[in-house]
PDB file of N, CA and C in Angstrom:
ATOM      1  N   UNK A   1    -127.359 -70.599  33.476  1.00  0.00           N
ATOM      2  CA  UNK A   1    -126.253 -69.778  33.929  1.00  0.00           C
ATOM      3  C   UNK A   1    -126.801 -68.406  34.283  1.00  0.00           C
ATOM      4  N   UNK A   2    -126.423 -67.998  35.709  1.00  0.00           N
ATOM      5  CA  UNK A   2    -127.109 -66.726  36.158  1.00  0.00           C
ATOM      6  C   UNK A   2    -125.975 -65.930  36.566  1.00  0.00           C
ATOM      7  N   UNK A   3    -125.682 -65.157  35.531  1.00  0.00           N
ATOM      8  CA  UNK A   3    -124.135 -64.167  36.027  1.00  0.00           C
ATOM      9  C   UNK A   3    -124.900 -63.322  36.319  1.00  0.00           C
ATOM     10  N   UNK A   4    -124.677 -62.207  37.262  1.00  0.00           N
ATOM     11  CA  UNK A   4    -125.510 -60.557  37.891  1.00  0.00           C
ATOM     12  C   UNK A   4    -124.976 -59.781  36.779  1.00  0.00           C
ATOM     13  N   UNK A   5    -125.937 -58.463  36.730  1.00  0.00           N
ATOM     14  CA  UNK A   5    -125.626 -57.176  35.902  1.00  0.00           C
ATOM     15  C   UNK A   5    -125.308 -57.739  34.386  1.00  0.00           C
ATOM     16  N   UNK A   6    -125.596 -59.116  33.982  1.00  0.00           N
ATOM     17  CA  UNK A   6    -125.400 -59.200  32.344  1.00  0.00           C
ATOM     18  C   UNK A   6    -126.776 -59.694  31.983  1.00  0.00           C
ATOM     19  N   UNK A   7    -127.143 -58.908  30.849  1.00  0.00           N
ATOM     20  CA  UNK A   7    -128.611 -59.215  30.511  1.00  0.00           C
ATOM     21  C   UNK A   7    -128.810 -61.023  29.808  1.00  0.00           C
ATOM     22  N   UNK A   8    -129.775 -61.622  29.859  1.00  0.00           N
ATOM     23  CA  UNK A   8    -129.496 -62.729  29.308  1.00  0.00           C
ATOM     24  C   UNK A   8    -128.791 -62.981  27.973  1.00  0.00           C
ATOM     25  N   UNK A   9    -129.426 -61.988  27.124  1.00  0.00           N
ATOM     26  CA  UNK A   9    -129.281 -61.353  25.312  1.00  0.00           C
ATOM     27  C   UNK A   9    -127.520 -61.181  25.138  1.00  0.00           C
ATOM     28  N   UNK A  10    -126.770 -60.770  26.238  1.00  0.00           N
ATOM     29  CA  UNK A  10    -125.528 -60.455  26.372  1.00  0.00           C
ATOM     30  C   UNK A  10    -124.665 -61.441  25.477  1.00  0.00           C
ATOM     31  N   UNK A  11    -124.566 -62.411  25.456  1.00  0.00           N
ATOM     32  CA  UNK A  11    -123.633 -63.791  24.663  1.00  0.00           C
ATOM     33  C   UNK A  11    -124.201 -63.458  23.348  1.00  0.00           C
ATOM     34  N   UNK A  12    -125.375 -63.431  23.422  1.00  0.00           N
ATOM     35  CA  UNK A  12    -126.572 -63.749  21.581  1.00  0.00           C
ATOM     36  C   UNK A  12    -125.673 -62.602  21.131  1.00  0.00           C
ATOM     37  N   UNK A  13    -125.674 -61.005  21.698  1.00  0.00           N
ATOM     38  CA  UNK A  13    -125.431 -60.015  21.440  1.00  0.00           C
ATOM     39  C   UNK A  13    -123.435 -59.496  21.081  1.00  0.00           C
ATOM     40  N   UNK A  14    -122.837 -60.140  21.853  1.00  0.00           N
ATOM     41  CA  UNK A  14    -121.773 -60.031  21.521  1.00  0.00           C
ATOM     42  C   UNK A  14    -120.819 -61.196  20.610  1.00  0.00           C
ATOM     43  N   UNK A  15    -121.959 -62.532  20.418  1.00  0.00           N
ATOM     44  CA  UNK A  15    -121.308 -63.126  19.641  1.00  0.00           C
ATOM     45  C   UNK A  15    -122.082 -63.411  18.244  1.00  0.00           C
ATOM     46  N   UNK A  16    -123.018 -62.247  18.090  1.00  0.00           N
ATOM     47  CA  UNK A  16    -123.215 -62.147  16.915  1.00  0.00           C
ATOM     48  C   UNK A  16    -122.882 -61.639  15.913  1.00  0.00           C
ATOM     49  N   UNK A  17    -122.784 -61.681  14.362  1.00  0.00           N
ATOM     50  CA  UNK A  17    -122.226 -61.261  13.443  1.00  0.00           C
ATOM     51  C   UNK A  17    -122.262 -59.648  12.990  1.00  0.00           C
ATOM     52  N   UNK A  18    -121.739 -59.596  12.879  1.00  0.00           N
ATOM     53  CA  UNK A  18    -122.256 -57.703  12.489  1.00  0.00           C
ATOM     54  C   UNK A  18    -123.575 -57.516  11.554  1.00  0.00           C
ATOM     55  N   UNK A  19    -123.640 -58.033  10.462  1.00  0.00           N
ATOM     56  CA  UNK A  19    -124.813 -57.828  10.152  1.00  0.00           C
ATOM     57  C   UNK A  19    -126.128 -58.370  10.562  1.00  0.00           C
ATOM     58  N   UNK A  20    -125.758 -59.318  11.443  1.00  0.00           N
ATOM     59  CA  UNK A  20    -126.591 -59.556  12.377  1.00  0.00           C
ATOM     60  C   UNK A  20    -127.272 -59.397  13.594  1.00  0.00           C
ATOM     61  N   UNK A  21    -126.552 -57.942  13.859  1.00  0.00           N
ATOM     62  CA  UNK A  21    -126.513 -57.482  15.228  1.00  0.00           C
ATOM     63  C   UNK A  21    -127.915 -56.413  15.598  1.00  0.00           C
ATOM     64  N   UNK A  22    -128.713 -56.079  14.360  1.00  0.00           N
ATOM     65  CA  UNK A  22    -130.514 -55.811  14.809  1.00  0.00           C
ATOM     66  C   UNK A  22    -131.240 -56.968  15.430  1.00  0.00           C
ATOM     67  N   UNK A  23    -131.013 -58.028  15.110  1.00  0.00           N
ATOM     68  CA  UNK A  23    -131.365 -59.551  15.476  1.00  0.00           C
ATOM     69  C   UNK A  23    -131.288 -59.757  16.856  1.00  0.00           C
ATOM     70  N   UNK A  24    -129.709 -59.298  17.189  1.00  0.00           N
ATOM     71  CA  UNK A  24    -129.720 -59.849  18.273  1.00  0.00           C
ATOM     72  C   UNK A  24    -130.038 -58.708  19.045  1.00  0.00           C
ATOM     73  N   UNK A  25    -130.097 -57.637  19.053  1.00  0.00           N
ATOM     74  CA  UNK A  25    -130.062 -56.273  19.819  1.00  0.00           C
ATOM     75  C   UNK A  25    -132.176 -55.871  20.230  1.00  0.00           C
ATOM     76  N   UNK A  26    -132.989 -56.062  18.488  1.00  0.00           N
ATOM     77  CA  UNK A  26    -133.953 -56.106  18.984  1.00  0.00           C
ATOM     78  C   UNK A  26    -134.965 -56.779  19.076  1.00  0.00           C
ATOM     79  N   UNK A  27    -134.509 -58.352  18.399  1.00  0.00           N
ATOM     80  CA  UNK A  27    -135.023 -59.331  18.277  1.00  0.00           C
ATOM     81  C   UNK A  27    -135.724 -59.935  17.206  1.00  0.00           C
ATOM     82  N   UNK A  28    -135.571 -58.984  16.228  1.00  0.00           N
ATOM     83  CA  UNK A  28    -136.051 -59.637  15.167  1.00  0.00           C
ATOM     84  C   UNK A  28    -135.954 -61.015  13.986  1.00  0.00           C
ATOM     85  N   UNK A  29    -136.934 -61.067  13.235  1.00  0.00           N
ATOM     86  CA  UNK A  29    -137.071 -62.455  12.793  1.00  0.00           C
ATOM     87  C   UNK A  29    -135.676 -62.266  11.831  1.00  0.00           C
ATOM     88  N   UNK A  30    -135.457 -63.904  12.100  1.00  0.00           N
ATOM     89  CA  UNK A  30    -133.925 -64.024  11.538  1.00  0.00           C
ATOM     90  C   UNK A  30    -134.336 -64.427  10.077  1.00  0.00           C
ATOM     91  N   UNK A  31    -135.890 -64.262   8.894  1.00  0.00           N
ATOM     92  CA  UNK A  31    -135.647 -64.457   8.088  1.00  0.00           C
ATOM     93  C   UNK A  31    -135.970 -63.152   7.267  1.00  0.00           C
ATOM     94  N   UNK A  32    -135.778 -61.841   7.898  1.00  0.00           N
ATOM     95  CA  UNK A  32    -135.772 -60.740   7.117  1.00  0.00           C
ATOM     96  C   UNK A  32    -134.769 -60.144   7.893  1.00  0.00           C
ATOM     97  N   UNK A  33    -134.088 -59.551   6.615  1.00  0.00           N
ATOM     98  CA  UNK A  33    -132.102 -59.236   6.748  1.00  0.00           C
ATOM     99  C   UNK A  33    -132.866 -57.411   6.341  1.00  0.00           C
ATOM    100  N   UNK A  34    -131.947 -56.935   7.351  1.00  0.00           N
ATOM    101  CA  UNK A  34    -131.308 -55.236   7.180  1.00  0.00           C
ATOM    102  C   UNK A  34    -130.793 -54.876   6.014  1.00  0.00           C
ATOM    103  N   UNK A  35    -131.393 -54.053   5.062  1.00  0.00           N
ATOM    104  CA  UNK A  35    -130.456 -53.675   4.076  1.00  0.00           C
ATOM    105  C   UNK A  35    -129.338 -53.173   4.172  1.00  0.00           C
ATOM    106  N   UNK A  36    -129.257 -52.586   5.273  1.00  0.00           N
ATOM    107  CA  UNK A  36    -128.409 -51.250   6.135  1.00  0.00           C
ATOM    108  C   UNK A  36    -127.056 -52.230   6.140  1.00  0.00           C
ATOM    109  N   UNK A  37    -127.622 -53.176   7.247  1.00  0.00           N
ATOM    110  CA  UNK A  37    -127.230 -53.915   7.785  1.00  0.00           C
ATOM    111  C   UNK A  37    -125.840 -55.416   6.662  1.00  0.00           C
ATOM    112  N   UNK A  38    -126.899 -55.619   5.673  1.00  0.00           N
ATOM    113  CA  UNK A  38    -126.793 -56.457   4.958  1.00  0.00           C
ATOM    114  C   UNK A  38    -126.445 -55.762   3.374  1.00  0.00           C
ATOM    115  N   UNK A  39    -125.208 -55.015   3.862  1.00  0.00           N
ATOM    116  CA  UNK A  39    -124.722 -54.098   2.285  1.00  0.00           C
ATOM    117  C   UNK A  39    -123.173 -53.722   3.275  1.00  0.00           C
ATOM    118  N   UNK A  40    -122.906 -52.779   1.687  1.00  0.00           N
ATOM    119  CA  UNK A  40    -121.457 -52.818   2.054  1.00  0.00           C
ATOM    120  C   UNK A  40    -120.879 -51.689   2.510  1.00  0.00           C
ATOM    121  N   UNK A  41    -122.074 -51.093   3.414  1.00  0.00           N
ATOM    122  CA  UNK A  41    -122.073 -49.801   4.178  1.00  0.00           C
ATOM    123  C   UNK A  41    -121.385 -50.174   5.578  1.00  0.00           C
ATOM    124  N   UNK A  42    -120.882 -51.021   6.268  1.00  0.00           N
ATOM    125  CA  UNK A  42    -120.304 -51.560   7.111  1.00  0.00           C
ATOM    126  C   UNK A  42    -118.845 -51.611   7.218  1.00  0.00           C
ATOM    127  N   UNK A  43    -118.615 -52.572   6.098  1.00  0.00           N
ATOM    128  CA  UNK A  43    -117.221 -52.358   5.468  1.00  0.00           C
ATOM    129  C   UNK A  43    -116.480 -51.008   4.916  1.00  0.00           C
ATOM    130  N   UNK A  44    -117.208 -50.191   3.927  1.00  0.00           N
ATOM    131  CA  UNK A  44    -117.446 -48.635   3.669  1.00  0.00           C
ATOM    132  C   UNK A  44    -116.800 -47.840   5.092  1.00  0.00           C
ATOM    133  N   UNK A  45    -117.357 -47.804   6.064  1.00  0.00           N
ATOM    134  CA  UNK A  45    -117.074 -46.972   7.028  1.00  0.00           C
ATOM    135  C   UNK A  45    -116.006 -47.353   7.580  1.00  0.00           C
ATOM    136  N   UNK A  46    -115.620 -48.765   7.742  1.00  0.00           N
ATOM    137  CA  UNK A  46    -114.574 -49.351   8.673  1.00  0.00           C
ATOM    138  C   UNK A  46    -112.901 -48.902   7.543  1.00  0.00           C
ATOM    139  N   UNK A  47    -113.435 -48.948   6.197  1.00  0.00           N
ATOM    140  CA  UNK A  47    -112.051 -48.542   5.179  1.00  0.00           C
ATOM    141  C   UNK A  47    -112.306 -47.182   5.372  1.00  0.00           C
ATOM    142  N   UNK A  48    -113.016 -45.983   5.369  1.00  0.00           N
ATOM    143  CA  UNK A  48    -112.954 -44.466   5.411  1.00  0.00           C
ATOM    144  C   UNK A  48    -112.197 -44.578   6.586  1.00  0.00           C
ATOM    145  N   UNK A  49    -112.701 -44.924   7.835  1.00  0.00           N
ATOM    146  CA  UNK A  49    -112.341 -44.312   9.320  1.00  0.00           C
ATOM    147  C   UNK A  49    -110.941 -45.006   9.448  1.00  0.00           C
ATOM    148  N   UNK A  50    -110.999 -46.106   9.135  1.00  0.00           N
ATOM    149  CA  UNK A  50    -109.764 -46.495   9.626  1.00  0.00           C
ATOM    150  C   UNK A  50    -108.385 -47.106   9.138  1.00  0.00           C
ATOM    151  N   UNK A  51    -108.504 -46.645   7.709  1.00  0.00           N
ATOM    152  CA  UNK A  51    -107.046 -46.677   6.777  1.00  0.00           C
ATOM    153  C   UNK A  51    -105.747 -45.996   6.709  1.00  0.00           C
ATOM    154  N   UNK A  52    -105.936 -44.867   8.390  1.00  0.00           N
ATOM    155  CA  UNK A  52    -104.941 -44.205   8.702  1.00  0.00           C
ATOM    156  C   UNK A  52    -102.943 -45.146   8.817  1.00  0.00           C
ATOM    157  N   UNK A  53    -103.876 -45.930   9.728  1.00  0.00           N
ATOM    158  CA  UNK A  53    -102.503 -46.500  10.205  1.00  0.00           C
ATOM    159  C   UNK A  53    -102.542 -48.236   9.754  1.00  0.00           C
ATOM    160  N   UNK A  54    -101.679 -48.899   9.646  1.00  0.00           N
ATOM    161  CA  UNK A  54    -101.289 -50.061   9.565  1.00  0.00           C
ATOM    162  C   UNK A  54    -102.076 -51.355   9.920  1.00  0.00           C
ATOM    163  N   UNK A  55    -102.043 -51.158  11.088  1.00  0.00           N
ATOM    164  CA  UNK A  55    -102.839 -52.156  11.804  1.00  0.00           C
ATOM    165  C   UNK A  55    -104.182 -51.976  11.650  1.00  0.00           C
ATOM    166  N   UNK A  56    -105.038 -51.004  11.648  1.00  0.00           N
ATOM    167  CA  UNK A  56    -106.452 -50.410  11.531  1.00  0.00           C
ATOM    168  C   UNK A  56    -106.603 -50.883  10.024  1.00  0.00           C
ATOM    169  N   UNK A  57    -105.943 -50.454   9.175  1.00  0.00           N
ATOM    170  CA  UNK A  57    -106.041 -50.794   7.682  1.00  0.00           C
ATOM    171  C   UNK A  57    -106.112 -52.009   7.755  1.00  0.00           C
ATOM    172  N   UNK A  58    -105.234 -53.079   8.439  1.00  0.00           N
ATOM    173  CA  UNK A  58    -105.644 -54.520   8.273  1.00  0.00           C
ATOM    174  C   UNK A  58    -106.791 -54.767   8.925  1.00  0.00           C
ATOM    175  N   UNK A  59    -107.426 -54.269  10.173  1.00  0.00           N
ATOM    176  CA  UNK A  59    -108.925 -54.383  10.783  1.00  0.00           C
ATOM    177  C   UNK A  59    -110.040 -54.475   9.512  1.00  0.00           C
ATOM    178  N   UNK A  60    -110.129 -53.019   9.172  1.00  0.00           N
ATOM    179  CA  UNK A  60    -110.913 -52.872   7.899  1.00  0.00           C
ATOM    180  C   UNK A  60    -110.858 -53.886   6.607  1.00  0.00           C
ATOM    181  N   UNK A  61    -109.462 -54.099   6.325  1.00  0.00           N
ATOM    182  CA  UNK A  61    -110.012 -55.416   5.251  1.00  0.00           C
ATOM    183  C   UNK A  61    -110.059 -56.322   5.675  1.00  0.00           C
ATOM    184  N   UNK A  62    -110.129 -57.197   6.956  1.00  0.00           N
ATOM    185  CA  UNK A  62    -110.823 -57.984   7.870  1.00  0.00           C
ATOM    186  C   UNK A  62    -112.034 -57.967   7.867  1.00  0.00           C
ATOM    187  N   UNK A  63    -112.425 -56.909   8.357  1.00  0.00           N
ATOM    188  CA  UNK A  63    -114.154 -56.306   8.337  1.00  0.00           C
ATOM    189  C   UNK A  63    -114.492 -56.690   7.162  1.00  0.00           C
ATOM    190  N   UNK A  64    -113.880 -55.963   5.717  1.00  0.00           N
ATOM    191  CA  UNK A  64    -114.649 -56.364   4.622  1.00  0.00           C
ATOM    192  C   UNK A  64    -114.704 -57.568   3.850  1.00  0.00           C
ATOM    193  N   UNK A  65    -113.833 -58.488   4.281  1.00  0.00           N
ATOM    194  CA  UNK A  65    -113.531 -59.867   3.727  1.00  0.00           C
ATOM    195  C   UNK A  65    -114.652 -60.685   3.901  1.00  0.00           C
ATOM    196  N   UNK A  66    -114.580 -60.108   5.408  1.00  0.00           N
ATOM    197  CA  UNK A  66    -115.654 -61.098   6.905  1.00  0.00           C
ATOM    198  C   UNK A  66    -116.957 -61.152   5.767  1.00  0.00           C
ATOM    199  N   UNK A  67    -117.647 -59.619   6.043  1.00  0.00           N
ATOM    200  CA  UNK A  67    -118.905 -59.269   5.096  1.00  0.00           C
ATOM    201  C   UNK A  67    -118.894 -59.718   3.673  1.00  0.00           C
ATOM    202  N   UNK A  68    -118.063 -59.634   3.026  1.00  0.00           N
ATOM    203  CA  UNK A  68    -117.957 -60.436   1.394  1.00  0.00           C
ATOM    204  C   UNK A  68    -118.682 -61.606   1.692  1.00  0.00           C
ATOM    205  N   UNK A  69    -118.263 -62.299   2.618  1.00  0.00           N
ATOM    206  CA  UNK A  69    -118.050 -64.313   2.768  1.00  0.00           C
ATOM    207  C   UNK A  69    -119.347 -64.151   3.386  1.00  0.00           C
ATOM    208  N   UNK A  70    -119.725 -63.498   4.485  1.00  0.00           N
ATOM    209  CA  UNK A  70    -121.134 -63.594   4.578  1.00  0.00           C
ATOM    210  C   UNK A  70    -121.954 -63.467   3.795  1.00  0.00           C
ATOM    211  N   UNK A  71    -122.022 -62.115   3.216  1.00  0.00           N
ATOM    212  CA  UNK A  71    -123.355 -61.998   1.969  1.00  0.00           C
ATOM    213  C   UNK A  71    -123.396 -62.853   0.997  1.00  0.00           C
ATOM    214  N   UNK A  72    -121.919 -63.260   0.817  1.00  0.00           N
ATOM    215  CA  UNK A  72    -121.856 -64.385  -0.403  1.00  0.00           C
ATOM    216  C   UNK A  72    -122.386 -65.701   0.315  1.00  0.00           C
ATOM    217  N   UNK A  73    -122.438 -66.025   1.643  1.00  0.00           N
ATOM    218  CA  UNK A  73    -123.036 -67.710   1.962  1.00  0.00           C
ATOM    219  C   UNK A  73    -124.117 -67.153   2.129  1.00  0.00           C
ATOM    220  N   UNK A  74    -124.850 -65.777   2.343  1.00  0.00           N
ATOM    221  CA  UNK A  74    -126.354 -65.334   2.764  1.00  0.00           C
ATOM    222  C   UNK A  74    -126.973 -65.509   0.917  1.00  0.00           C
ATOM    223  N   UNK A  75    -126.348 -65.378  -0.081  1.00  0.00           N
ATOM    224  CA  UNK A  75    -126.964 -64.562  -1.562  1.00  0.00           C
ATOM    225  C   UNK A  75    -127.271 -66.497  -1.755  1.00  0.00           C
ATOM    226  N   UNK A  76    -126.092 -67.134  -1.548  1.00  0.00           N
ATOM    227  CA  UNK A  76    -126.260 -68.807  -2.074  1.00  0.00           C
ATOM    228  C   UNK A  76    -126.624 -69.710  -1.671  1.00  0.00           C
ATOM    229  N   UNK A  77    -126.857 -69.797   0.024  1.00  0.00           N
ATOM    230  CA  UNK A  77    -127.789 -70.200   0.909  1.00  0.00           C
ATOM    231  C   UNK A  77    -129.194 -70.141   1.844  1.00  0.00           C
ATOM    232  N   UNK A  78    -129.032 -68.590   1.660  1.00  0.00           N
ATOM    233  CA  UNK A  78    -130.008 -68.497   2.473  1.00  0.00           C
ATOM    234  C   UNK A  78    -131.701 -68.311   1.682  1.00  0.00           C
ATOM    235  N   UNK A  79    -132.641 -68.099   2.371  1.00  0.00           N
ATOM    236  CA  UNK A  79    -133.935 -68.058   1.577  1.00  0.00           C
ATOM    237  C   UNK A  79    -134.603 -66.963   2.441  1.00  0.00           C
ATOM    238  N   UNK A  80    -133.344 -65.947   3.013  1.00  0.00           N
ATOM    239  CA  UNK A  80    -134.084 -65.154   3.907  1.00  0.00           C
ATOM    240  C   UNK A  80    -134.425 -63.767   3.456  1.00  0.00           C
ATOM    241  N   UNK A  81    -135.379 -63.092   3.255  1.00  0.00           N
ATOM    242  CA  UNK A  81    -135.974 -62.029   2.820  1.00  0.00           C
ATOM    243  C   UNK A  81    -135.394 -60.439   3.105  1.00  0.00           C
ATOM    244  N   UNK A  82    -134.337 -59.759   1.983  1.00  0.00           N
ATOM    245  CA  UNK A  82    -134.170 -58.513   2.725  1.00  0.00           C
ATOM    246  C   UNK A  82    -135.273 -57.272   2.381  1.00  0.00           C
ATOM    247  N   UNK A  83    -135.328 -56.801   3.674  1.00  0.00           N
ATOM    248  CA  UNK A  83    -136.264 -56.051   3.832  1.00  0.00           C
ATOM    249  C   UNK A  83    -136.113 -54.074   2.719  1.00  0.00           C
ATOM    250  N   UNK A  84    -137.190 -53.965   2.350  1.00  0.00           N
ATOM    251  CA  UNK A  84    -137.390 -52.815   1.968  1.00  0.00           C
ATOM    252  C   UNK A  84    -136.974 -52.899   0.302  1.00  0.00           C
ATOM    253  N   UNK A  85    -136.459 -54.080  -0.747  1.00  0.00           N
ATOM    254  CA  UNK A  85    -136.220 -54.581  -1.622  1.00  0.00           C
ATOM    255  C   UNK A  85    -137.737 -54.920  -2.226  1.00  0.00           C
ATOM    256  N   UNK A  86    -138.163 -54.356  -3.087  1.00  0.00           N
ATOM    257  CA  UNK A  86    -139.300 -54.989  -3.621  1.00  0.00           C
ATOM    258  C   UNK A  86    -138.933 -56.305  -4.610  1.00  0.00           C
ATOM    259  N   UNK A  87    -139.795 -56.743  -4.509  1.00  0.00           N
ATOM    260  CA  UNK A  87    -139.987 -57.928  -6.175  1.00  0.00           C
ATOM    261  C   UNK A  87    -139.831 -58.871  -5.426  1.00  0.00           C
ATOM    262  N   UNK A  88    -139.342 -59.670  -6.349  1.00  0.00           N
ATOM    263  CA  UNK A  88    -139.122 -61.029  -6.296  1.00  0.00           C
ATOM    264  C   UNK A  88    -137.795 -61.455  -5.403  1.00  0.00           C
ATOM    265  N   UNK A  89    -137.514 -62.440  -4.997  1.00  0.00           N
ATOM    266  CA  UNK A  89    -136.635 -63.474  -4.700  1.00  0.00           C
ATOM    267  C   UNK A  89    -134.993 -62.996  -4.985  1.00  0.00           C
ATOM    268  N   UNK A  90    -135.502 -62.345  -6.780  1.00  0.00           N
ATOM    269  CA  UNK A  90    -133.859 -62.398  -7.318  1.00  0.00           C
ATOM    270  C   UNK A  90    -133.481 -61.733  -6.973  1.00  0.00           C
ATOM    271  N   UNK A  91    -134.470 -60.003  -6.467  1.00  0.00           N
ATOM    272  CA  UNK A  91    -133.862 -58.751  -6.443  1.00  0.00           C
ATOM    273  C   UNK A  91    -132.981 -58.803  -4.963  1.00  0.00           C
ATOM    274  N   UNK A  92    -133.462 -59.518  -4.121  1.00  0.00           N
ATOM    275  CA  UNK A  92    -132.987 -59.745  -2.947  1.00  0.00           C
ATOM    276  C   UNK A  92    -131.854 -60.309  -2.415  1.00  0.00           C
ATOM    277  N   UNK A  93    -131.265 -61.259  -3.461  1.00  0.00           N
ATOM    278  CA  UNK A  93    -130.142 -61.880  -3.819  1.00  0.00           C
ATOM    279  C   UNK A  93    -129.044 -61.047  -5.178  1.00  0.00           C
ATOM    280  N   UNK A  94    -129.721 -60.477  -5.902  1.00  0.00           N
ATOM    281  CA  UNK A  94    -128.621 -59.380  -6.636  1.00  0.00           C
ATOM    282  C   UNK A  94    -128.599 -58.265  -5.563  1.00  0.00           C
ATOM    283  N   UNK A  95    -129.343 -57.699  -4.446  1.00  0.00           N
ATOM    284  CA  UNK A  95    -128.579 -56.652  -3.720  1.00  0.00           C
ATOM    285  C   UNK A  95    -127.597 -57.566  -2.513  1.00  0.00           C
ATOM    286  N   UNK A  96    -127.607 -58.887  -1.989  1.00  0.00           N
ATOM    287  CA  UNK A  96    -126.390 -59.109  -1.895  1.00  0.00           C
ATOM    288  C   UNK A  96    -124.978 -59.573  -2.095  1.00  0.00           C
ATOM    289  N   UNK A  97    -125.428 -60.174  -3.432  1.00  0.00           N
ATOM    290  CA  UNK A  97    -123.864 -60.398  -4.539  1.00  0.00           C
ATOM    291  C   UNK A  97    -123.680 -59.146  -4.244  1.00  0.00           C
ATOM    292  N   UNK A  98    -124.472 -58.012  -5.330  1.00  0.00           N
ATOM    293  CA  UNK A  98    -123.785 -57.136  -5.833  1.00  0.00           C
ATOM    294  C   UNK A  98    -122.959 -56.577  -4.312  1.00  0.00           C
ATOM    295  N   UNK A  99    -123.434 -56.159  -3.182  1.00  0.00           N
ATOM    296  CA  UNK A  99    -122.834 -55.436  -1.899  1.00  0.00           C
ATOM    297  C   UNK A  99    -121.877 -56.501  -1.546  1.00  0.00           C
ATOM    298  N   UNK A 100    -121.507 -57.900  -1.940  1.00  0.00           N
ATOM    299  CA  UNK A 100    -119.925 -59.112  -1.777  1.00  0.00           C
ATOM    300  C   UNK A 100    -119.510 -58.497  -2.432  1.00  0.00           C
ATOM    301  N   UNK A 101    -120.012 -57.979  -3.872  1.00  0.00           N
ATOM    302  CA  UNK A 101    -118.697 -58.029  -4.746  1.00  0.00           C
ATOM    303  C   UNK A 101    -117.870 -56.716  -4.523  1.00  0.00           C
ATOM    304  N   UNK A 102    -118.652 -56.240  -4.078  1.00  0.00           N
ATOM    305  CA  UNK A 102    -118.385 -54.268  -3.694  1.00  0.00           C
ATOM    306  C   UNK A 102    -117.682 -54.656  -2.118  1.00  0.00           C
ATOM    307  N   UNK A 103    -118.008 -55.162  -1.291  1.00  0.00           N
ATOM    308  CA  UNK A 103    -116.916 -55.296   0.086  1.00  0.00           C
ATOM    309  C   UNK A 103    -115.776 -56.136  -0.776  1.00  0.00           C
ATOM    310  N   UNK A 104    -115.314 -57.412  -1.108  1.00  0.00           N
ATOM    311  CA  UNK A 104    -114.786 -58.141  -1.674  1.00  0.00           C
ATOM    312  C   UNK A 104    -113.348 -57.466  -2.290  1.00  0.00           C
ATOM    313  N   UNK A 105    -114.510 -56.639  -3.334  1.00  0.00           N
ATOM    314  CA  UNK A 105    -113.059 -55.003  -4.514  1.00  0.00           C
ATOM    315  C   UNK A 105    -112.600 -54.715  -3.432  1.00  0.00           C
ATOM    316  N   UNK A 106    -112.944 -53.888  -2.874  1.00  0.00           N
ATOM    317  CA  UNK A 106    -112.852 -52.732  -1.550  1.00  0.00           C
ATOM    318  C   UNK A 106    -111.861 -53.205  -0.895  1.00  0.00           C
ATOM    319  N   UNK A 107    -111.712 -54.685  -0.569  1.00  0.00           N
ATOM    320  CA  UNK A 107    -110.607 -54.980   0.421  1.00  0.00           C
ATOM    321  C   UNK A 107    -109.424 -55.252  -0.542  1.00  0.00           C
ATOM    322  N   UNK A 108    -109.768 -55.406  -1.876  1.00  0.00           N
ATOM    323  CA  UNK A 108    -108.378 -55.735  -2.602  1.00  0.00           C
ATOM    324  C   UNK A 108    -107.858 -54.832  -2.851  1.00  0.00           C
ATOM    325  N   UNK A 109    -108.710 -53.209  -3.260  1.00  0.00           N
ATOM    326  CA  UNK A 109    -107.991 -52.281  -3.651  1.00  0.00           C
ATOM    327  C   UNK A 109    -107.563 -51.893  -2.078  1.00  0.00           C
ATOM    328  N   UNK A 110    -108.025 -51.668  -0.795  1.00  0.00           N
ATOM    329  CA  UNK A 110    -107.263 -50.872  -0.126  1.00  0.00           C
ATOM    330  C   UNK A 110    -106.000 -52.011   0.328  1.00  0.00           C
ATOM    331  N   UNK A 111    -106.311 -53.329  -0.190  1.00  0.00           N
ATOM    332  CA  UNK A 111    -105.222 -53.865   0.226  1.00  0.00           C
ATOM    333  C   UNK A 111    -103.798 -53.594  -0.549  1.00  0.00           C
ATOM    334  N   UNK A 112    -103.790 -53.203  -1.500  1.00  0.00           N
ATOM    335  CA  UNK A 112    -103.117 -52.555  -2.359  1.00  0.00           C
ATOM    336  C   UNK A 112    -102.704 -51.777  -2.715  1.00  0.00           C
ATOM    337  N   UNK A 113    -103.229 -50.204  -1.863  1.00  0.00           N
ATOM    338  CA  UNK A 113    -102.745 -49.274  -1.608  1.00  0.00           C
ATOM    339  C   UNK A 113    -101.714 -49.639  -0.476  1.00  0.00           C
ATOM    340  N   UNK A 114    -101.220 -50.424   0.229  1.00  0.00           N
ATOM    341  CA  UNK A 114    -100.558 -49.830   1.164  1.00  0.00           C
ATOM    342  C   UNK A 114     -98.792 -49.574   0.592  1.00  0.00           C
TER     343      UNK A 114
END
């Protein structure tokens, strides 16, 4: 498929996951994960910026649900290495429980403020 003015990367790039989106943007190996990327600094910003109004507030605990369910099938499935985590295996998998369980709260308490 040869559409003009869309880079090939364009589909990889817009139908990739958010924390997956260094991957698709600069190509890196899909078995070392972004800490940045792969924490609950994502979700974090989407509940600060956008808990003004109604609808935005439901975006954000969307956002953070999304990221919970990921890190949680990334912490119990995957065998992929996050980067800048020293040690072993486990430490790599307790920084992404612990950043599910922290998006996960996050969407119950702001779901609960409203």
């Amino acid at each position: 498929l040869d559409i003009p003015f869309v880079s090939p990367s364009a589909p990889h790039i817009i139908s990739a996951p958010l924390p997956h989106l260094d991957q698709a943007l600069f190509g890196s190996f899909a078995t070392i994960l972004n800490p940045l990327l792969h924490s609950a600094l994502i979700p974090v910003l989407f509940v600060v910026l956008l808990h003004h109004t109604k609808f935005f507030k439901a975006v954000a605990i969307g956002v953070a649900v999304g990221m919970a369910a990921h890190l949680a099938v990334d912490t119990l499935f995957s065998l992929a290495d996050v980067s800048f985590i020293p040690g072993t295996f486990l430490l790599d998998k307790a920084w992404l429980l612990l950043n599910a369980a922290v998006c996960f709260v996050m969407a119950v308490l702001t779901g609960k403020s409203s």
